[in-house]
C-alpha atoms as a PDB file:
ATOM      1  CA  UNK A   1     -20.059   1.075  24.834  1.00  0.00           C
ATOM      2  CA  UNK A   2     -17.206   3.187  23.370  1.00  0.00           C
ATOM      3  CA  UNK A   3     -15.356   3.093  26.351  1.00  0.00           C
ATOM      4  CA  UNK A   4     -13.232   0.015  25.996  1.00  0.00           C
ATOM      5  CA  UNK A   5     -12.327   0.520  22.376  1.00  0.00           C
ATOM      6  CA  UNK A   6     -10.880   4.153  23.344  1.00  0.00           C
ATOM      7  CA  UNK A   7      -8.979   2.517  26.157  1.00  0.00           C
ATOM      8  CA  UNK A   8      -7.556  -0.103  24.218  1.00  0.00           C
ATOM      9  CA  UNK A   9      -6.659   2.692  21.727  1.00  0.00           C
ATOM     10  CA  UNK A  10      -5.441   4.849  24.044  1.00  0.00           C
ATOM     11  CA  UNK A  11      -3.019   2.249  25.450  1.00  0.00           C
ATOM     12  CA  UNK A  12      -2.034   0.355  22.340  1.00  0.00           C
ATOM     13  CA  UNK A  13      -1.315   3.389  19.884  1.00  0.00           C
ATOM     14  CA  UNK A  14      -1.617   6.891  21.622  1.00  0.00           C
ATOM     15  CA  UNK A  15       0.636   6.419  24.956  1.00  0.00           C
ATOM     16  CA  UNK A  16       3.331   4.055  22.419  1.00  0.00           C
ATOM     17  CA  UNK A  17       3.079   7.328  20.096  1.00  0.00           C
ATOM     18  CA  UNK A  18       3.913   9.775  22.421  1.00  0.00           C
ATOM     19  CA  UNK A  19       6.610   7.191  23.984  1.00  0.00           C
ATOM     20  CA  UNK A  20       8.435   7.634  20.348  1.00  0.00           C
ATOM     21  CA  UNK A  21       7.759  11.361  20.297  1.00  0.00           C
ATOM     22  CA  UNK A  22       9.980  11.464  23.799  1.00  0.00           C
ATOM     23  CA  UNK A  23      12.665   9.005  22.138  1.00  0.00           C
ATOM     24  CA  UNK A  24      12.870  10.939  19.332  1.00  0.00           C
ATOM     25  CA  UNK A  25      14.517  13.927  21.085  1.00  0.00           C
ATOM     26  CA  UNK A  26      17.032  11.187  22.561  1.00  0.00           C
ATOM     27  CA  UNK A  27      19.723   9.210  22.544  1.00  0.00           C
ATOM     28  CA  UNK A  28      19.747   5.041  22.417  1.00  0.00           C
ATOM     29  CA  UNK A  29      21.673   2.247  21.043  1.00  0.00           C
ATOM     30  CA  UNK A  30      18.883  -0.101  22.290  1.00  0.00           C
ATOM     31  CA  UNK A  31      21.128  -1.609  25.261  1.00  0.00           C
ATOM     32  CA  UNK A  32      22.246   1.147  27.541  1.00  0.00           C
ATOM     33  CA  UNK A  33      21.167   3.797  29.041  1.00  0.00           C
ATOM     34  CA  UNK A  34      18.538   6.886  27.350  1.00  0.00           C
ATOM     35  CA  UNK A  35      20.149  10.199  27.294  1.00  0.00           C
ATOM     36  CA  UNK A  36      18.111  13.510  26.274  1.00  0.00           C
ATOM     37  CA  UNK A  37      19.711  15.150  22.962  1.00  0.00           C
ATOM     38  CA  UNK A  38      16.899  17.905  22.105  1.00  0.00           C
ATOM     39  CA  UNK A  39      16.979  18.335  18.763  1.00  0.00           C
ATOM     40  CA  UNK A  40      20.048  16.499  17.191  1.00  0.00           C
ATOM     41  CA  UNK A  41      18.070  13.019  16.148  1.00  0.00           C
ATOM     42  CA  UNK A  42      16.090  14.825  14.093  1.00  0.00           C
ATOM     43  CA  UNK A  43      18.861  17.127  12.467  1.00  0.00           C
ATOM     44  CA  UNK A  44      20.719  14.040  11.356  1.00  0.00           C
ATOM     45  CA  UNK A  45      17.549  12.575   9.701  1.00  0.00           C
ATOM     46  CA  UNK A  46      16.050  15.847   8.477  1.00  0.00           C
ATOM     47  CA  UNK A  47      19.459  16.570   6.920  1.00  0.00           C
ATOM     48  CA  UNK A  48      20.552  13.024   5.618  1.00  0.00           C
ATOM     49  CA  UNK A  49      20.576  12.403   1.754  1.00  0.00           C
ATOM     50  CA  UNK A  50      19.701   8.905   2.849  1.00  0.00           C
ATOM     51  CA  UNK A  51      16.267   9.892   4.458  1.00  0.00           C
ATOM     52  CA  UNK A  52      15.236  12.227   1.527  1.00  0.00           C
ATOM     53  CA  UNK A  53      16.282   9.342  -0.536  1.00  0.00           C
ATOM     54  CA  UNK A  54      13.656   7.073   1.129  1.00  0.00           C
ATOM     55  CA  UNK A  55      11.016   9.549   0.744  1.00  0.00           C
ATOM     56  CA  UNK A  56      11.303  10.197  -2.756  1.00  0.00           C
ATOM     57  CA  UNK A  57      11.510   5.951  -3.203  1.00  0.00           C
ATOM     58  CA  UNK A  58       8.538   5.933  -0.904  1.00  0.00           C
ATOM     59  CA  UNK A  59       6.755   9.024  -2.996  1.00  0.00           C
ATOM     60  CA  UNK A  60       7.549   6.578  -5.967  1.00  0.00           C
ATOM     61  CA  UNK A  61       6.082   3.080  -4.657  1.00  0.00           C
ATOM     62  CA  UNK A  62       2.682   5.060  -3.729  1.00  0.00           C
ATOM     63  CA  UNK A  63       2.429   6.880  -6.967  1.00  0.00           C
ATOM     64  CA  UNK A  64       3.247   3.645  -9.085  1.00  0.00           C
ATOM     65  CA  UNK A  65       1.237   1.464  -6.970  1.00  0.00           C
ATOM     66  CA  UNK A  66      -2.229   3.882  -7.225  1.00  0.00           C
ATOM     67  CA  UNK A  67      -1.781   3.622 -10.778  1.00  0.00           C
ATOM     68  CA  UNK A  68      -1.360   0.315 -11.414  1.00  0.00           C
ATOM     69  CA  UNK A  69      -3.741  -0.942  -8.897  1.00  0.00           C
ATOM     70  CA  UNK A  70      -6.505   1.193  -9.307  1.00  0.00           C
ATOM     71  CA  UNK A  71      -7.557   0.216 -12.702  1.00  0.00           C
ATOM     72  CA  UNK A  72      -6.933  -3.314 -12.390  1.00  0.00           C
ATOM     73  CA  UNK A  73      -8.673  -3.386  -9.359  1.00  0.00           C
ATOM     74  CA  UNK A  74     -11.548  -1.445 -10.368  1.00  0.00           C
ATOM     75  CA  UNK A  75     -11.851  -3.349 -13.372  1.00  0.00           C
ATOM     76  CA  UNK A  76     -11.617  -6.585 -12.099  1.00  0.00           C
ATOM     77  CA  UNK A  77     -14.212  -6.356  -9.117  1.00  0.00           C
ATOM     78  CA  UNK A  78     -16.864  -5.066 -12.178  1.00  0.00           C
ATOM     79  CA  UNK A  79     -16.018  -7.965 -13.758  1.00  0.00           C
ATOM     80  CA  UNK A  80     -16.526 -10.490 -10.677  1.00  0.00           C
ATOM     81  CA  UNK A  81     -19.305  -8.641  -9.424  1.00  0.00           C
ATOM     82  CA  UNK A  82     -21.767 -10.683 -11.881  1.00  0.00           C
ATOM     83  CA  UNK A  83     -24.097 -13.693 -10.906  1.00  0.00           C
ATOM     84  CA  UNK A  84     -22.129 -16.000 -12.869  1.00  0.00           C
ATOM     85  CA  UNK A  85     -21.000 -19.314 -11.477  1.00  0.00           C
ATOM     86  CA  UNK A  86     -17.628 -19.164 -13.492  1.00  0.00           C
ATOM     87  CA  UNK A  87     -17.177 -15.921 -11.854  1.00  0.00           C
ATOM     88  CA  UNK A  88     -17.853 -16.742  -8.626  1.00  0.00           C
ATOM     89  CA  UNK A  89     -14.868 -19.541  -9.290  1.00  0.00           C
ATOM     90  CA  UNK A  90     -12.577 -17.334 -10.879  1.00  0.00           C
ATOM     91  CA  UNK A  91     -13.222 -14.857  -7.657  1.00  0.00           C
ATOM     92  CA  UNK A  92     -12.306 -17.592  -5.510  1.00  0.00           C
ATOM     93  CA  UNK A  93      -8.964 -18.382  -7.196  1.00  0.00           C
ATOM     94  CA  UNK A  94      -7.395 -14.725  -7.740  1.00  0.00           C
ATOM     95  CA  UNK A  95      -8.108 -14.191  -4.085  1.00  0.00           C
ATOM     96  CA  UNK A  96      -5.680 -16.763  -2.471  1.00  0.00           C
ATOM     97  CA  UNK A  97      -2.662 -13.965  -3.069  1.00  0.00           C
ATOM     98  CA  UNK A  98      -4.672 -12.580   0.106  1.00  0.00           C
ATOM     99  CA  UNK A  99      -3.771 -15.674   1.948  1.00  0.00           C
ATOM    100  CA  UNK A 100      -0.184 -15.968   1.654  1.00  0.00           C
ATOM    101  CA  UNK A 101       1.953 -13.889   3.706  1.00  0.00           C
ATOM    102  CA  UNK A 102       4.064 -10.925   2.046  1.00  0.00           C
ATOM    103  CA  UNK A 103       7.470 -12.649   3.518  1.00  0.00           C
ATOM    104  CA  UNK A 104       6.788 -15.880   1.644  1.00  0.00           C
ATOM    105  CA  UNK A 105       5.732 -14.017  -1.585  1.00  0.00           C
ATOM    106  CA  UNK A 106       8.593 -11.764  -1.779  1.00  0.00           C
ATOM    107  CA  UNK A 107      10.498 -15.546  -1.084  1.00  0.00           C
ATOM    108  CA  UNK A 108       8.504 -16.837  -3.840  1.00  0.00           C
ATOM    109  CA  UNK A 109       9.267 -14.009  -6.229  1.00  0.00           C
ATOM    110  CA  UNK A 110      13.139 -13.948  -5.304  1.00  0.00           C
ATOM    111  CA  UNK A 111      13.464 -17.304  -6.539  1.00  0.00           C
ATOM    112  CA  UNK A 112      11.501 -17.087  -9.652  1.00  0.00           C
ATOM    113  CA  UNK A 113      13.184 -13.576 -10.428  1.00  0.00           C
ATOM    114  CA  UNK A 114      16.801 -15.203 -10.440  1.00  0.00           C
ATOM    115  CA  UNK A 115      18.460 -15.256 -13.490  1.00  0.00           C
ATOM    116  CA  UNK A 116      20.321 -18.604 -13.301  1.00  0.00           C
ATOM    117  CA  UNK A 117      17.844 -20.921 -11.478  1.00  0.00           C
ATOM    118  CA  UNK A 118      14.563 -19.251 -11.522  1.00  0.00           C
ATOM    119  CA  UNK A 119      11.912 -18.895 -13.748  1.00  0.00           C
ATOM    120  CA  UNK A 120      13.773 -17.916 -17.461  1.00  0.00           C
ATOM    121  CA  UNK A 121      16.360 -20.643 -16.616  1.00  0.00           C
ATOM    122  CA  UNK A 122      13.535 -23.459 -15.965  1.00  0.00           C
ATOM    123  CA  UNK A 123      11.362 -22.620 -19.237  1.00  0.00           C
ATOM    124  CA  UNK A 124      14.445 -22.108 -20.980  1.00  0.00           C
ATOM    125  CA  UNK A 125      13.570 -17.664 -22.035  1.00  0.00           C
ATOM    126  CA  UNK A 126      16.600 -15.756 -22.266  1.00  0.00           C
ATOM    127  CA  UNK A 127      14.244 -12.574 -22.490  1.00  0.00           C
ATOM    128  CA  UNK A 128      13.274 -13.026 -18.847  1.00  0.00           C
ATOM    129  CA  UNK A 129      17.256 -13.879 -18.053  1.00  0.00           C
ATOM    130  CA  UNK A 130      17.161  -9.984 -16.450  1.00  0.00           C
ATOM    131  CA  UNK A 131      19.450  -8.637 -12.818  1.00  0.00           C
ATOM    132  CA  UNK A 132      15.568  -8.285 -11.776  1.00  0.00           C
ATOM    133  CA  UNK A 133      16.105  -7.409  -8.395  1.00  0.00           C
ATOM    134  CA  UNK A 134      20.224  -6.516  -8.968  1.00  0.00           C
ATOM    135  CA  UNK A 135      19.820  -3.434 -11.656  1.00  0.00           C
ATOM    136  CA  UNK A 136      18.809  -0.303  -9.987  1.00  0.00           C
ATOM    137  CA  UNK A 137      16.831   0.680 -12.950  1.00  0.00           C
ATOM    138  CA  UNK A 138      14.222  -2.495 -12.713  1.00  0.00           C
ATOM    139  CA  UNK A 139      13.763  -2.960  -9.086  1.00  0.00           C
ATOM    140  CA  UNK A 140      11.737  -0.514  -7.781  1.00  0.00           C
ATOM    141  CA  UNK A 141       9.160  -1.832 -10.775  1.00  0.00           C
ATOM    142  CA  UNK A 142       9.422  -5.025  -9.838  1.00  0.00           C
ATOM    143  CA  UNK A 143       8.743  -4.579  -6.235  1.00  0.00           C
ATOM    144  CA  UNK A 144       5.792  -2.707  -7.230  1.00  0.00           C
ATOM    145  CA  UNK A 145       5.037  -5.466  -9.464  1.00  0.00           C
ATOM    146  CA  UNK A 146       5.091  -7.895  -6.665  1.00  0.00           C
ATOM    147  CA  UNK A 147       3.398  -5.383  -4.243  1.00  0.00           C
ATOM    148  CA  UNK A 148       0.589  -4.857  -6.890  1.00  0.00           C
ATOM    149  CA  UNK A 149       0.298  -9.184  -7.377  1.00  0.00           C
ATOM    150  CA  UNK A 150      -0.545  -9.492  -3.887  1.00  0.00           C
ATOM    151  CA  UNK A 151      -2.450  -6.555  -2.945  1.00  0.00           C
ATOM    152  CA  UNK A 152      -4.986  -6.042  -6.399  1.00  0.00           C
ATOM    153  CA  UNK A 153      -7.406  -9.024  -4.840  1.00  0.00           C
ATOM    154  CA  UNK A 154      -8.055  -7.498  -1.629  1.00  0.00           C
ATOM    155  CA  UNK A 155      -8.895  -3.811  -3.730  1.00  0.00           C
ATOM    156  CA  UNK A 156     -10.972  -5.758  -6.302  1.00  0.00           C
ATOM    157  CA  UNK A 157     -12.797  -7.161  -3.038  1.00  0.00           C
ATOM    158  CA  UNK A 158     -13.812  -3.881  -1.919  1.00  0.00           C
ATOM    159  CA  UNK A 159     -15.005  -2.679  -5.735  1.00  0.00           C
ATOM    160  CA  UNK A 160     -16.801  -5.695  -6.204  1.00  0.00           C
ATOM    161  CA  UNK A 161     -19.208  -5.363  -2.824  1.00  0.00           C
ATOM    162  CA  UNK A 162     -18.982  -1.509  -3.972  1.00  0.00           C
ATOM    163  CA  UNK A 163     -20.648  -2.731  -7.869  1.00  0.00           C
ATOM    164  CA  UNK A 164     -23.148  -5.383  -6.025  1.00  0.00           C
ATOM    165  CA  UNK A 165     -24.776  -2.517  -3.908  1.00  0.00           C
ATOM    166  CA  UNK A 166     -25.451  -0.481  -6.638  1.00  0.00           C
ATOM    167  CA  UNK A 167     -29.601  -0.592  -7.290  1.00  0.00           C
ATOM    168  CA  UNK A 168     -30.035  -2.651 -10.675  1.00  0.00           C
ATOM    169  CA  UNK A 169     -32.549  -0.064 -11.628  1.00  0.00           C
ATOM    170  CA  UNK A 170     -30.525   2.474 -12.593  1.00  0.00           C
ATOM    171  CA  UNK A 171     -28.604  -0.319 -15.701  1.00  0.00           C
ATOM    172  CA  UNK A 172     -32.081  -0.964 -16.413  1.00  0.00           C
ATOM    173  CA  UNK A 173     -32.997   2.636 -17.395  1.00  0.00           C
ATOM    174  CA  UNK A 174     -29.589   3.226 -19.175  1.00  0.00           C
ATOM    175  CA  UNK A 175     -30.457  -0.514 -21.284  1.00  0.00           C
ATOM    176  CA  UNK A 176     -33.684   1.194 -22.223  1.00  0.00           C
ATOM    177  CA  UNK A 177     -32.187   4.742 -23.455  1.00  0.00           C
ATOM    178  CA  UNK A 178     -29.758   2.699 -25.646  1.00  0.00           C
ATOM    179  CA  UNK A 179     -26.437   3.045 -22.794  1.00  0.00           C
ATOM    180  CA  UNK A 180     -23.893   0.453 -23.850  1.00  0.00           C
ATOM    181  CA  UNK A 181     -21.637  -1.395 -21.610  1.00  0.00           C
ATOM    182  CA  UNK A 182     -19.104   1.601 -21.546  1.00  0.00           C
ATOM    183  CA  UNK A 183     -20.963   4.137 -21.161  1.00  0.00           C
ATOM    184  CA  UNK A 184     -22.877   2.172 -18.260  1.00  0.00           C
ATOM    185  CA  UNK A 185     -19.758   1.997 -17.028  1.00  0.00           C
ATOM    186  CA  UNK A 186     -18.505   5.230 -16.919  1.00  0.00           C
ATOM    187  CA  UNK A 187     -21.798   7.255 -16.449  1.00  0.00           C
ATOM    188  CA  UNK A 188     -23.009   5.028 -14.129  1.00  0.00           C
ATOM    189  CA  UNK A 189     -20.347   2.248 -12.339  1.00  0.00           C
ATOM    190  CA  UNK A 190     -18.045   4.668 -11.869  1.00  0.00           C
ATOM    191  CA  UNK A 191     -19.713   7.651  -9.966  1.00  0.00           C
ATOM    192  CA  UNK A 192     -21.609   5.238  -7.882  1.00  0.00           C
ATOM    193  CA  UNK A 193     -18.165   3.777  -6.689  1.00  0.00           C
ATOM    194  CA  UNK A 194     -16.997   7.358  -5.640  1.00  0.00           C
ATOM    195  CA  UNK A 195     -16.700   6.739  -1.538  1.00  0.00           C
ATOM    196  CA  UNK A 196     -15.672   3.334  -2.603  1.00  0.00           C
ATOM    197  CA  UNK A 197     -12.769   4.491  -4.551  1.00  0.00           C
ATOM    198  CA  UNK A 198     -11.795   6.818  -1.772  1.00  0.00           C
ATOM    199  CA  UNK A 199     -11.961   4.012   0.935  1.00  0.00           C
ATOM    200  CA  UNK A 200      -9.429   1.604  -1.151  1.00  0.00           C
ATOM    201  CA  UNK A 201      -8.119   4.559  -2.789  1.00  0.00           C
ATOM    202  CA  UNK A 202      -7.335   5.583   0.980  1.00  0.00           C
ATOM    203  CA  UNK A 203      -6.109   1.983   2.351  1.00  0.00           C
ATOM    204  CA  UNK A 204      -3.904   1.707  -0.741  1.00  0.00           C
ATOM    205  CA  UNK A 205      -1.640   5.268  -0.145  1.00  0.00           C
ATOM    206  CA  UNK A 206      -1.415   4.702   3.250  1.00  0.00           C
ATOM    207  CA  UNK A 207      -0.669   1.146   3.222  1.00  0.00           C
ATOM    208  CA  UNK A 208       2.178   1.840   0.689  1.00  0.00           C
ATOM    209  CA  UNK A 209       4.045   3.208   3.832  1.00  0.00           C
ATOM    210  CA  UNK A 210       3.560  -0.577   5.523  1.00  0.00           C
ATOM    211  CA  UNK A 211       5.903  -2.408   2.714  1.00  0.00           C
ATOM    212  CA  UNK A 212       8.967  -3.070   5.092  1.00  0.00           C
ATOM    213  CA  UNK A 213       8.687  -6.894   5.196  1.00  0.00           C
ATOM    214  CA  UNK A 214       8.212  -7.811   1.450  1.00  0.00           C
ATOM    215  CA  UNK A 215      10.827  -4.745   0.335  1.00  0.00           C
ATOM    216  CA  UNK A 216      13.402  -6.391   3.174  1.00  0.00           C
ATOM    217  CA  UNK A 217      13.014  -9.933   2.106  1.00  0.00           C
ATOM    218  CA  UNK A 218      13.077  -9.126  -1.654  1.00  0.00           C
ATOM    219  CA  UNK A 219      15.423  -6.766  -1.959  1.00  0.00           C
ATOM    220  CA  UNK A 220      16.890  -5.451   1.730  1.00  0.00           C
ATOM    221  CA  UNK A 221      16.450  -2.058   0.084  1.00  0.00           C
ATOM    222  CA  UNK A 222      19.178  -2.603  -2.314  1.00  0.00           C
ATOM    223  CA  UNK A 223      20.587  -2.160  -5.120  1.00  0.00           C
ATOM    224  CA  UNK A 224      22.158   0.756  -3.403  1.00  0.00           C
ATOM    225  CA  UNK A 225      19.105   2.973  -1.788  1.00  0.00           C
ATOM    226  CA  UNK A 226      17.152   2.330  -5.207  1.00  0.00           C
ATOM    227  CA  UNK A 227      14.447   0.698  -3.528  1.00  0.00           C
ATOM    228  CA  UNK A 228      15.147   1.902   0.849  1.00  0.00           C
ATOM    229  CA  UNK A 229      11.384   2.956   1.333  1.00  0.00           C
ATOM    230  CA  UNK A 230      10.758   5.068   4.333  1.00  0.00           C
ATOM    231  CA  UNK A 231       9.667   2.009   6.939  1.00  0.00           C
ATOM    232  CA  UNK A 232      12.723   0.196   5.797  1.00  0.00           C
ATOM    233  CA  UNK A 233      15.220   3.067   6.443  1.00  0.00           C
ATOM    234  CA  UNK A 234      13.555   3.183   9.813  1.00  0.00           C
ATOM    235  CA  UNK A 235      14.173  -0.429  10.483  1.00  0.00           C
ATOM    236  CA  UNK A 236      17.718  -0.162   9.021  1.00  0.00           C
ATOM    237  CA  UNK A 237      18.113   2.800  11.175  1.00  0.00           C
ATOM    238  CA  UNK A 238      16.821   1.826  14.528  1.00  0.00           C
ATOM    239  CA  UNK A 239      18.191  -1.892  14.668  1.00  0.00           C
ATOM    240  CA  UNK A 240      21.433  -2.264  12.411  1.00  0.00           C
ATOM    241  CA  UNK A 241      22.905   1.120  12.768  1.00  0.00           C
ATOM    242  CA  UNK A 242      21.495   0.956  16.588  1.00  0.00           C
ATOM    243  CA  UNK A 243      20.509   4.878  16.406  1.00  0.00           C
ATOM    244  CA  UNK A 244      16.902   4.419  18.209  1.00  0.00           C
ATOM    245  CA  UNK A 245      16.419   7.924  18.391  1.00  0.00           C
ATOM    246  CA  UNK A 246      17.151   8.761  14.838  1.00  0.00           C
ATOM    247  CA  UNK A 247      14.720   5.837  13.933  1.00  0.00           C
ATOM    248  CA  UNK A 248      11.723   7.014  16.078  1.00  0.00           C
ATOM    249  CA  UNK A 249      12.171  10.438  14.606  1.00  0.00           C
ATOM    250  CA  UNK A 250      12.060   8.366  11.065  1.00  0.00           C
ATOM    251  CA  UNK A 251       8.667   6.756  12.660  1.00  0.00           C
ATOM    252  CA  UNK A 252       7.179  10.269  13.649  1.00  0.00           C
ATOM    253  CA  UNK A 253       7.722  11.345   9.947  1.00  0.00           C
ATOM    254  CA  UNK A 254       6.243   8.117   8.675  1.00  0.00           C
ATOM    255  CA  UNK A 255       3.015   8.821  10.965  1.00  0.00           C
ATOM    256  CA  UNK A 256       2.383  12.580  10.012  1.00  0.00           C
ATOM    257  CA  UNK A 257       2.515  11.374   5.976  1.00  0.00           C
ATOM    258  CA  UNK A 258       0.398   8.238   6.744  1.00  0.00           C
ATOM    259  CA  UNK A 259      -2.010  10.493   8.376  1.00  0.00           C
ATOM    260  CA  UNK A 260      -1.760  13.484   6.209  1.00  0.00           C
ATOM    261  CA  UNK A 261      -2.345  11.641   3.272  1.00  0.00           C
ATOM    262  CA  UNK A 262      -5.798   9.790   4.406  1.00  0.00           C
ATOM    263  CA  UNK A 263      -7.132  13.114   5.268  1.00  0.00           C
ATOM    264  CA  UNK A 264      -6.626  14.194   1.820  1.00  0.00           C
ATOM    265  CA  UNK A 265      -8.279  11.502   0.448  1.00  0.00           C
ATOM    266  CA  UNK A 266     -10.950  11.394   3.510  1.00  0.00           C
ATOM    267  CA  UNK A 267     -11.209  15.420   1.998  1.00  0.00           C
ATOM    268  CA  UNK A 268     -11.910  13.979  -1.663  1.00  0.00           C
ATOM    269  CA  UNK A 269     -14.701  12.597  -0.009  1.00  0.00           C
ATOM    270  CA  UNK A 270     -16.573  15.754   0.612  1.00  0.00           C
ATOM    271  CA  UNK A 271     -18.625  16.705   4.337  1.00  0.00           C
ATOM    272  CA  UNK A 272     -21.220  14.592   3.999  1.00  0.00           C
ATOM    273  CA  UNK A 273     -19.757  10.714   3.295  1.00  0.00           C
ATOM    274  CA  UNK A 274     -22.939   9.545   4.039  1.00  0.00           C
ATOM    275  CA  UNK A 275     -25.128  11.061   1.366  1.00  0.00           C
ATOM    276  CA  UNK A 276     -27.036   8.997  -0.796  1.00  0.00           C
ATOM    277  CA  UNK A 277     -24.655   9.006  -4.515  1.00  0.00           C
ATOM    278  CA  UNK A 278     -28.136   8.455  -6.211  1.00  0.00           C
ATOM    279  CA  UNK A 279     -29.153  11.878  -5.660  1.00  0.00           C
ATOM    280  CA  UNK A 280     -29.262  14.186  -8.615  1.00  0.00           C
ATOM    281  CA  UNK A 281     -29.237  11.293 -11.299  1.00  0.00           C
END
């Protein structure tokens, strides 16, 4: 039965791996002919104030986007996790950011972000009349704004099936030894959502090293480098400057920190994923 799933993996992501590995170590304008270059792909990337640029922007979107969706996230699928209708409604509203594409958000955002025609020019606040996207200083907030606006729902999903499996039982006792909401919460909510936490915890970091299509519609990477994550450097890389080689060393790099990083978290996680959380309470 597990078979066809390995096959299809192997196919669709190992042998295309190993195909950039080889590239990597060559060069390619995407046109003409593949020539071997051992080792001087990577020395232009690994040496390039561009590429350690894009890491540390990178570093920055996953930091700043853990913290800001974490809470809100966790908060929010406690808070829709209850039996009431108006929840249930609410639930269904914040969740149609999930539907909408990141191309046509970052679209949405551009033109609601610009200072003479978008939002602060239609409802007539100067406060909001900011270079949003143009000052170096604000961007890389505002794209994790953005990225946070779209993304929170589909966390909150995950925390609120997380909250409805935990055994009612266990609120019940704390209601009877005089446990208010917070300290239900924090004593209780809150450790049972461990693995959960990891899981979106998990899909969060590593999808932070996905961004390239709402970061290259919102802002191309500009002002300057001030918001070139890694992906988009790639892209930039591999199909403007036309260096293929120096882009699927880019890719290799962006594959060892995608896969580093879920470890670390799967590590959080301790041996035995499985276990019961209940025990010892």
């Amino acid at each position: 039965m597990v078979v066809p799933a390995l096959v299809f993996f192997l196919v669709f992501a190992i042998i295309p791996l190993g195909g950039v590995v080889i590239l990597s170590f060559s060069n390619w304008n995407g046109l003409g002919a593949i020539t071997w270059a051992g080792l001087s792909s990577w020395t232009e990337v690994l040496t390039s104030s561009v590429t350690m640029n894009a890491l540390v922007v990178t570093a920055k979107v996953i930091i700043y986007s853990f913290v800001v969706q974490t809470p809100i996230s966790l908060l929010l699928g406690v808070f829709i996790a209850g039996n009431q209708k108006y929840r249930a409604l609410l639930a269904v509203l914040y969740f149609v950011p999930l539907l909408l594409s990141s191309a046509a958000v970052a679209i949405a955002y551009k033109a609601l972000l610009d200072p003479n025609f978008g939002l602060a020019a239609g409802l007539n606040l100067p406060a909001l009349a900011q270079n949003w996207l143009g000052n170096p200083e604000l961007a890389l907030f505002v794209v994790v704004f953005v990225i946070a606006w779209q993304f929170v729902p589909f966390h909150t999903l995950i925390y609120q099936g997380g909250v409805r499996q935990i055994p009612a039982s266990l609120y019940e006792a704390a209601e009877i030894d005089g446990a208010g909401r917070i300290k239900q919460f924090f004593h209780i909510t809150v450790p049972q959502l461990k693995y959960t936490i990891i899981t979106s915890s998990t899909l969060m970091v590593v999808g932070s090293l996905a961004y390239f299509d709402l970061v290259f519609v919102l802002t191309g990477g500009g002002p300057g480098y001030s918001t070139r994550i890694l992906p988009l450097h790639m892209y930039l890389t591999g199909f403007q400057a036309n260096d293929m080689g120096a882009a699927a060393a880019l890719s290799v790099i962006l594959v060892v920190i995608g896969l580093g990083l879920a470890l670390i978290l799967q590590r959080l996680g301790g041996k035995d994923r499985s276990a019961s959380q209940l025990e010892g309470l």
